[in-house]
C-alpha atoms as a PDB file:
ATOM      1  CA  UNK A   1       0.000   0.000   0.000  1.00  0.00           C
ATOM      2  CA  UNK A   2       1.461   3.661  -0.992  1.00  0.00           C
ATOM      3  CA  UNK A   3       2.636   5.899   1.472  1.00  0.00           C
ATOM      4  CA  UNK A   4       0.094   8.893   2.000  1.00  0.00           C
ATOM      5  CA  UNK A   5       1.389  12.263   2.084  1.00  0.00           C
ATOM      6  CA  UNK A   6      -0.005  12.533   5.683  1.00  0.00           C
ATOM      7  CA  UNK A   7       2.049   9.881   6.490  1.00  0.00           C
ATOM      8  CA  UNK A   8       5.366  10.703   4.714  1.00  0.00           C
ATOM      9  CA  UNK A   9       4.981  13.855   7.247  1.00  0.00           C
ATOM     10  CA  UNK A  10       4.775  11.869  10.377  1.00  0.00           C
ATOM     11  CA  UNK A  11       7.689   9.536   9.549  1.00  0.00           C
ATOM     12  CA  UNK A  12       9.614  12.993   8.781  1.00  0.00           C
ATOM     13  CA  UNK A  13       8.543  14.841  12.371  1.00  0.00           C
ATOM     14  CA  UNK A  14       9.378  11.122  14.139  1.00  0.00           C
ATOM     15  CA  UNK A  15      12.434  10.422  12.083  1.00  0.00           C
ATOM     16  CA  UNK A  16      13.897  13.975  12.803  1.00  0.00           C
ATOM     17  CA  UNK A  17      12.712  14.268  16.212  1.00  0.00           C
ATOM     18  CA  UNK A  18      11.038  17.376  15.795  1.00  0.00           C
ATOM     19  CA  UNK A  19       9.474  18.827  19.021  1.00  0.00           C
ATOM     20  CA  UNK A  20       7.183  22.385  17.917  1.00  0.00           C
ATOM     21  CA  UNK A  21       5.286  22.749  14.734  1.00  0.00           C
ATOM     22  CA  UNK A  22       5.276  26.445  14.216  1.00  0.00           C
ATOM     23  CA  UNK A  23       2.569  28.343  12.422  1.00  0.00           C
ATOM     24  CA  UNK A  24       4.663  31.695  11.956  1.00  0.00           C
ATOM     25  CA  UNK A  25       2.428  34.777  10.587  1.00  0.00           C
ATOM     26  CA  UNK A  26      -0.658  35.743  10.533  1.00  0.00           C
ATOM     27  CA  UNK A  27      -2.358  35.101  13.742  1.00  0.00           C
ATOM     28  CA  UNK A  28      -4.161  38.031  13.820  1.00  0.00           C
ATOM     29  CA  UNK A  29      -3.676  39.641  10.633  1.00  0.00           C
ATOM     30  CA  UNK A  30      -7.356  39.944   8.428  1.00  0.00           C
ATOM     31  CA  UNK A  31      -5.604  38.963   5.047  1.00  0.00           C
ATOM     32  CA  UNK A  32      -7.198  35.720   2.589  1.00  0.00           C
ATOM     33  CA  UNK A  33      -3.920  34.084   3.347  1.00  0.00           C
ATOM     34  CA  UNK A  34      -5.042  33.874   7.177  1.00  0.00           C
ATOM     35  CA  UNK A  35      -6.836  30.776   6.126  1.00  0.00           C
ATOM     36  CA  UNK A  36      -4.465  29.325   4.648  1.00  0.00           C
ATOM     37  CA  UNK A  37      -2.258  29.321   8.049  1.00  0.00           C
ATOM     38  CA  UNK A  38      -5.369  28.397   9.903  1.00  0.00           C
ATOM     39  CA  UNK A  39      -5.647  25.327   7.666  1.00  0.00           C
ATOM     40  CA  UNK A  40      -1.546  24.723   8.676  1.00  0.00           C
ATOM     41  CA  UNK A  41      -2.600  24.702  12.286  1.00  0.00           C
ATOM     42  CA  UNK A  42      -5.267  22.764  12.383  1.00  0.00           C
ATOM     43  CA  UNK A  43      -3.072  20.142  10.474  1.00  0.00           C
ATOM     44  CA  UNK A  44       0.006  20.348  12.387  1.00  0.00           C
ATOM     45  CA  UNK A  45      -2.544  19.941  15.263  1.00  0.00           C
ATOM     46  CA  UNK A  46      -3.625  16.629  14.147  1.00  0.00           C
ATOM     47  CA  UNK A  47       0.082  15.402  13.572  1.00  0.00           C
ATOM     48  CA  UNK A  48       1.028  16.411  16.972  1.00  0.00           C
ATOM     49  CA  UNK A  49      -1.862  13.550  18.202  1.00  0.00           C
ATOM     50  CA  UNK A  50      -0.124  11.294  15.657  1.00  0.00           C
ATOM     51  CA  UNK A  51       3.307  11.208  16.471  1.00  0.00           C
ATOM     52  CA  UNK A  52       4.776   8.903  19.219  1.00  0.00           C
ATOM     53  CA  UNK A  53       6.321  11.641  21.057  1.00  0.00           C
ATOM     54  CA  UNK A  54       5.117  14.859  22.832  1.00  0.00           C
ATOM     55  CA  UNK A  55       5.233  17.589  20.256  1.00  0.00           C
ATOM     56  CA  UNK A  56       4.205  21.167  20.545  1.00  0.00           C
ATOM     57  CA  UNK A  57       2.131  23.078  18.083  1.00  0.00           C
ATOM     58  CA  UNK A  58       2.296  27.168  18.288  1.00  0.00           C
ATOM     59  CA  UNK A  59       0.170  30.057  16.189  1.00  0.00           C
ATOM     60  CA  UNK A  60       2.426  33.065  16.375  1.00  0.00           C
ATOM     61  CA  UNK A  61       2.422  36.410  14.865  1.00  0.00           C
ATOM     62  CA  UNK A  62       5.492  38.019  13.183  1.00  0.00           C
ATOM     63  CA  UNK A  63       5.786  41.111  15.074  1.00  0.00           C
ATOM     64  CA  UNK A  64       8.802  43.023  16.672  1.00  0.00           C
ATOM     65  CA  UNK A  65       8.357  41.853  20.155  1.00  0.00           C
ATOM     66  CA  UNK A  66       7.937  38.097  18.659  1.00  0.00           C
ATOM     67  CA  UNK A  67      11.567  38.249  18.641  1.00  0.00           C
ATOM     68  CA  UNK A  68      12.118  38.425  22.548  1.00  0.00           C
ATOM     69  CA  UNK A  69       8.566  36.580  23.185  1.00  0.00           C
ATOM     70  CA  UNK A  70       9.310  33.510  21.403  1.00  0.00           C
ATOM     71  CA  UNK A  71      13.066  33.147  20.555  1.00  0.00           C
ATOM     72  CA  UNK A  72      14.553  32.530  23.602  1.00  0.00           C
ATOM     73  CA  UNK A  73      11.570  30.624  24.921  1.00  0.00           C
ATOM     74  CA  UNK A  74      10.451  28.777  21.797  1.00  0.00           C
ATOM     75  CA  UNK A  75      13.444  28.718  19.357  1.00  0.00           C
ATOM     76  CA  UNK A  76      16.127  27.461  21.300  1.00  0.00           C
ATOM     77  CA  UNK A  77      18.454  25.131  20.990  1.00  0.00           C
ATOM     78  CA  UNK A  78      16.958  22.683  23.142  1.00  0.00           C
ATOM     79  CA  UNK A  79      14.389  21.772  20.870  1.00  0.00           C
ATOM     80  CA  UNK A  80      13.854  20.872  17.183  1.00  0.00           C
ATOM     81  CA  UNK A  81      11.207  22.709  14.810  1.00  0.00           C
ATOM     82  CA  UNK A  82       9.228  22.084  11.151  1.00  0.00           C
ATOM     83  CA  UNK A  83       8.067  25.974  10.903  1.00  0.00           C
ATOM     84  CA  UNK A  84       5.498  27.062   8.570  1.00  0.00           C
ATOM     85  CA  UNK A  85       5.631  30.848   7.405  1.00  0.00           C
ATOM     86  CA  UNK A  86       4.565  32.609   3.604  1.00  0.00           C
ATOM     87  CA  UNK A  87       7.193  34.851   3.007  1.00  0.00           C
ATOM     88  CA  UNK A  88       5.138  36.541  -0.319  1.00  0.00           C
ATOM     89  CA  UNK A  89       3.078  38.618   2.575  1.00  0.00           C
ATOM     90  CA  UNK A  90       6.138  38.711   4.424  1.00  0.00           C
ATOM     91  CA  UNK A  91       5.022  37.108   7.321  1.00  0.00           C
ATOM     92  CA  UNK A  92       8.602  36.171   8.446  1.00  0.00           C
ATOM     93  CA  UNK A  93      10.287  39.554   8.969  1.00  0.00           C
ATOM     94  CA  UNK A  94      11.308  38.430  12.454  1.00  0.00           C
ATOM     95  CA  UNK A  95      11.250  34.498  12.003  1.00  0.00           C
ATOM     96  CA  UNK A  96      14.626  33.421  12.843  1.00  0.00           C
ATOM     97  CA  UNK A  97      16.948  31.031  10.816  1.00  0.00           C
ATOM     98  CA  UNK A  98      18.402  28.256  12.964  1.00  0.00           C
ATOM     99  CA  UNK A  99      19.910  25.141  12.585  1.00  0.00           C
ATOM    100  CA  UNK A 100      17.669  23.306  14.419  1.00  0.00           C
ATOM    101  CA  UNK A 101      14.856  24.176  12.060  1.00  0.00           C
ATOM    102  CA  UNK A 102      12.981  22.841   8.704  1.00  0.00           C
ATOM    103  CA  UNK A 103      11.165  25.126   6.868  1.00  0.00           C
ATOM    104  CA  UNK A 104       7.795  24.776   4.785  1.00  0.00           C
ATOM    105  CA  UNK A 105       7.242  28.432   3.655  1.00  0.00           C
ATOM    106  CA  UNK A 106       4.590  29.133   1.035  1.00  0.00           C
ATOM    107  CA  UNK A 107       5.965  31.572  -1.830  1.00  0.00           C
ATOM    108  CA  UNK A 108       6.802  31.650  -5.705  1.00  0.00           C
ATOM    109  CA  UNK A 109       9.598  34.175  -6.035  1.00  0.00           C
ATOM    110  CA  UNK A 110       8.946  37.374  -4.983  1.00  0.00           C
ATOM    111  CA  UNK A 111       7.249  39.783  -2.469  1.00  0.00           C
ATOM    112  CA  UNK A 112       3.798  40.383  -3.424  1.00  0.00           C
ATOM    113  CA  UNK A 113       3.392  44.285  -2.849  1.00  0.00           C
ATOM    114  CA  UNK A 114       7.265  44.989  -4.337  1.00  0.00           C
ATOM    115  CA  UNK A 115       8.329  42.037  -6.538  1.00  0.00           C
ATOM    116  CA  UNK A 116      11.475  41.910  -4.697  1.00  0.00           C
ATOM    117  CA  UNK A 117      13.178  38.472  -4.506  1.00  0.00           C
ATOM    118  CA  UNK A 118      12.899  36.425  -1.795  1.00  0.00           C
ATOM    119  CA  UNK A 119      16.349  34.893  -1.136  1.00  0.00           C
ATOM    120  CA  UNK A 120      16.065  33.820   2.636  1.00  0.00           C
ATOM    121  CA  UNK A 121      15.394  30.388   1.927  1.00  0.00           C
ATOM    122  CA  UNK A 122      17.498  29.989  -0.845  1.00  0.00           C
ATOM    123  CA  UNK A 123      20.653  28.169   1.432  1.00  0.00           C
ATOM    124  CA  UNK A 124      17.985  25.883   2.774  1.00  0.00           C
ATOM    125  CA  UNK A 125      16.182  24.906  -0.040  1.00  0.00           C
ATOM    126  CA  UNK A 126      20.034  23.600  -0.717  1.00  0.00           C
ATOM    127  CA  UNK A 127      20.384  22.231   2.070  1.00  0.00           C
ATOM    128  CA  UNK A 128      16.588  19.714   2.002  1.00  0.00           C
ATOM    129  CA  UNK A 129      15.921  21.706   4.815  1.00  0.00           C
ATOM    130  CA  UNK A 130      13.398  23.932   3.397  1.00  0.00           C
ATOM    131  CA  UNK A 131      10.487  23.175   0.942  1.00  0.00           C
ATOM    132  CA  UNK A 132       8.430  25.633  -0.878  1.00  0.00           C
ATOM    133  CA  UNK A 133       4.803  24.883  -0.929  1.00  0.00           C
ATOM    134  CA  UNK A 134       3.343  27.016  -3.701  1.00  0.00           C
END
């Protein structure tokens, strides 16, 4: 019987350990895209109930004061993360790159409002540690 997609997921987060899903963007933002991250949640969610180990899932805006909120509490070393962000709307301004971090962000090429290229991910899309859902 064929893997389903669902499933490929799991065996990553299990496989890799991972120990937050991160819904980064958005939270409270009224923008179309909202649902989209909603949808993200609400999935990441049910994969937390899926996996063997304990694994915490997190909705958090990309403001300023996200920075000192959930970086040293959240993105720390201690733990391992598959982070969800859409980096078109740029809802990642203040989402950190670490290493102990896989990426799913939602783009094509550039910002929406400007065109300009979005070249954050572009090392980790190297490295299999990003993936661009588009």
């Amino acid at each position: 019987m064929k893997e389903s997609p669902i499933d490929s997921i799991i065996q990553f987060i299990q496989n890799k350990r991972i120990t937050h899903l991160i819904v980064h963007g958005l939270k409270t933002m009224e923008h179309t895209h909202r649902y989209i991250h909603e949808s993200i949640y609400d999935t990441f969610k049910y994969i937390a109930i899926q996996v063997e180990h304990h694994i915490d899932v997190l909705w958090c805006d990309d403001v300023f004061s996200s920075q000192f909120i959930y970086k040293p509490t959240v993105y720390n070393p201690e733990n391992k993360f598959f982070i969800f962000s859409t980096p078109h709307l740029e809802t990642d301004k203040f989402l950190p790159i670490i290493d102990n971090a896989y990426y799913l962000v939602h783009y094509r090429n550039g910002v929406v409002y400007s065109d300009v290229p979005i070249t954050k991910y572009n090392e980790l899309l190297k490295q299999k540690r990003a993936v661009k859902y588009v």
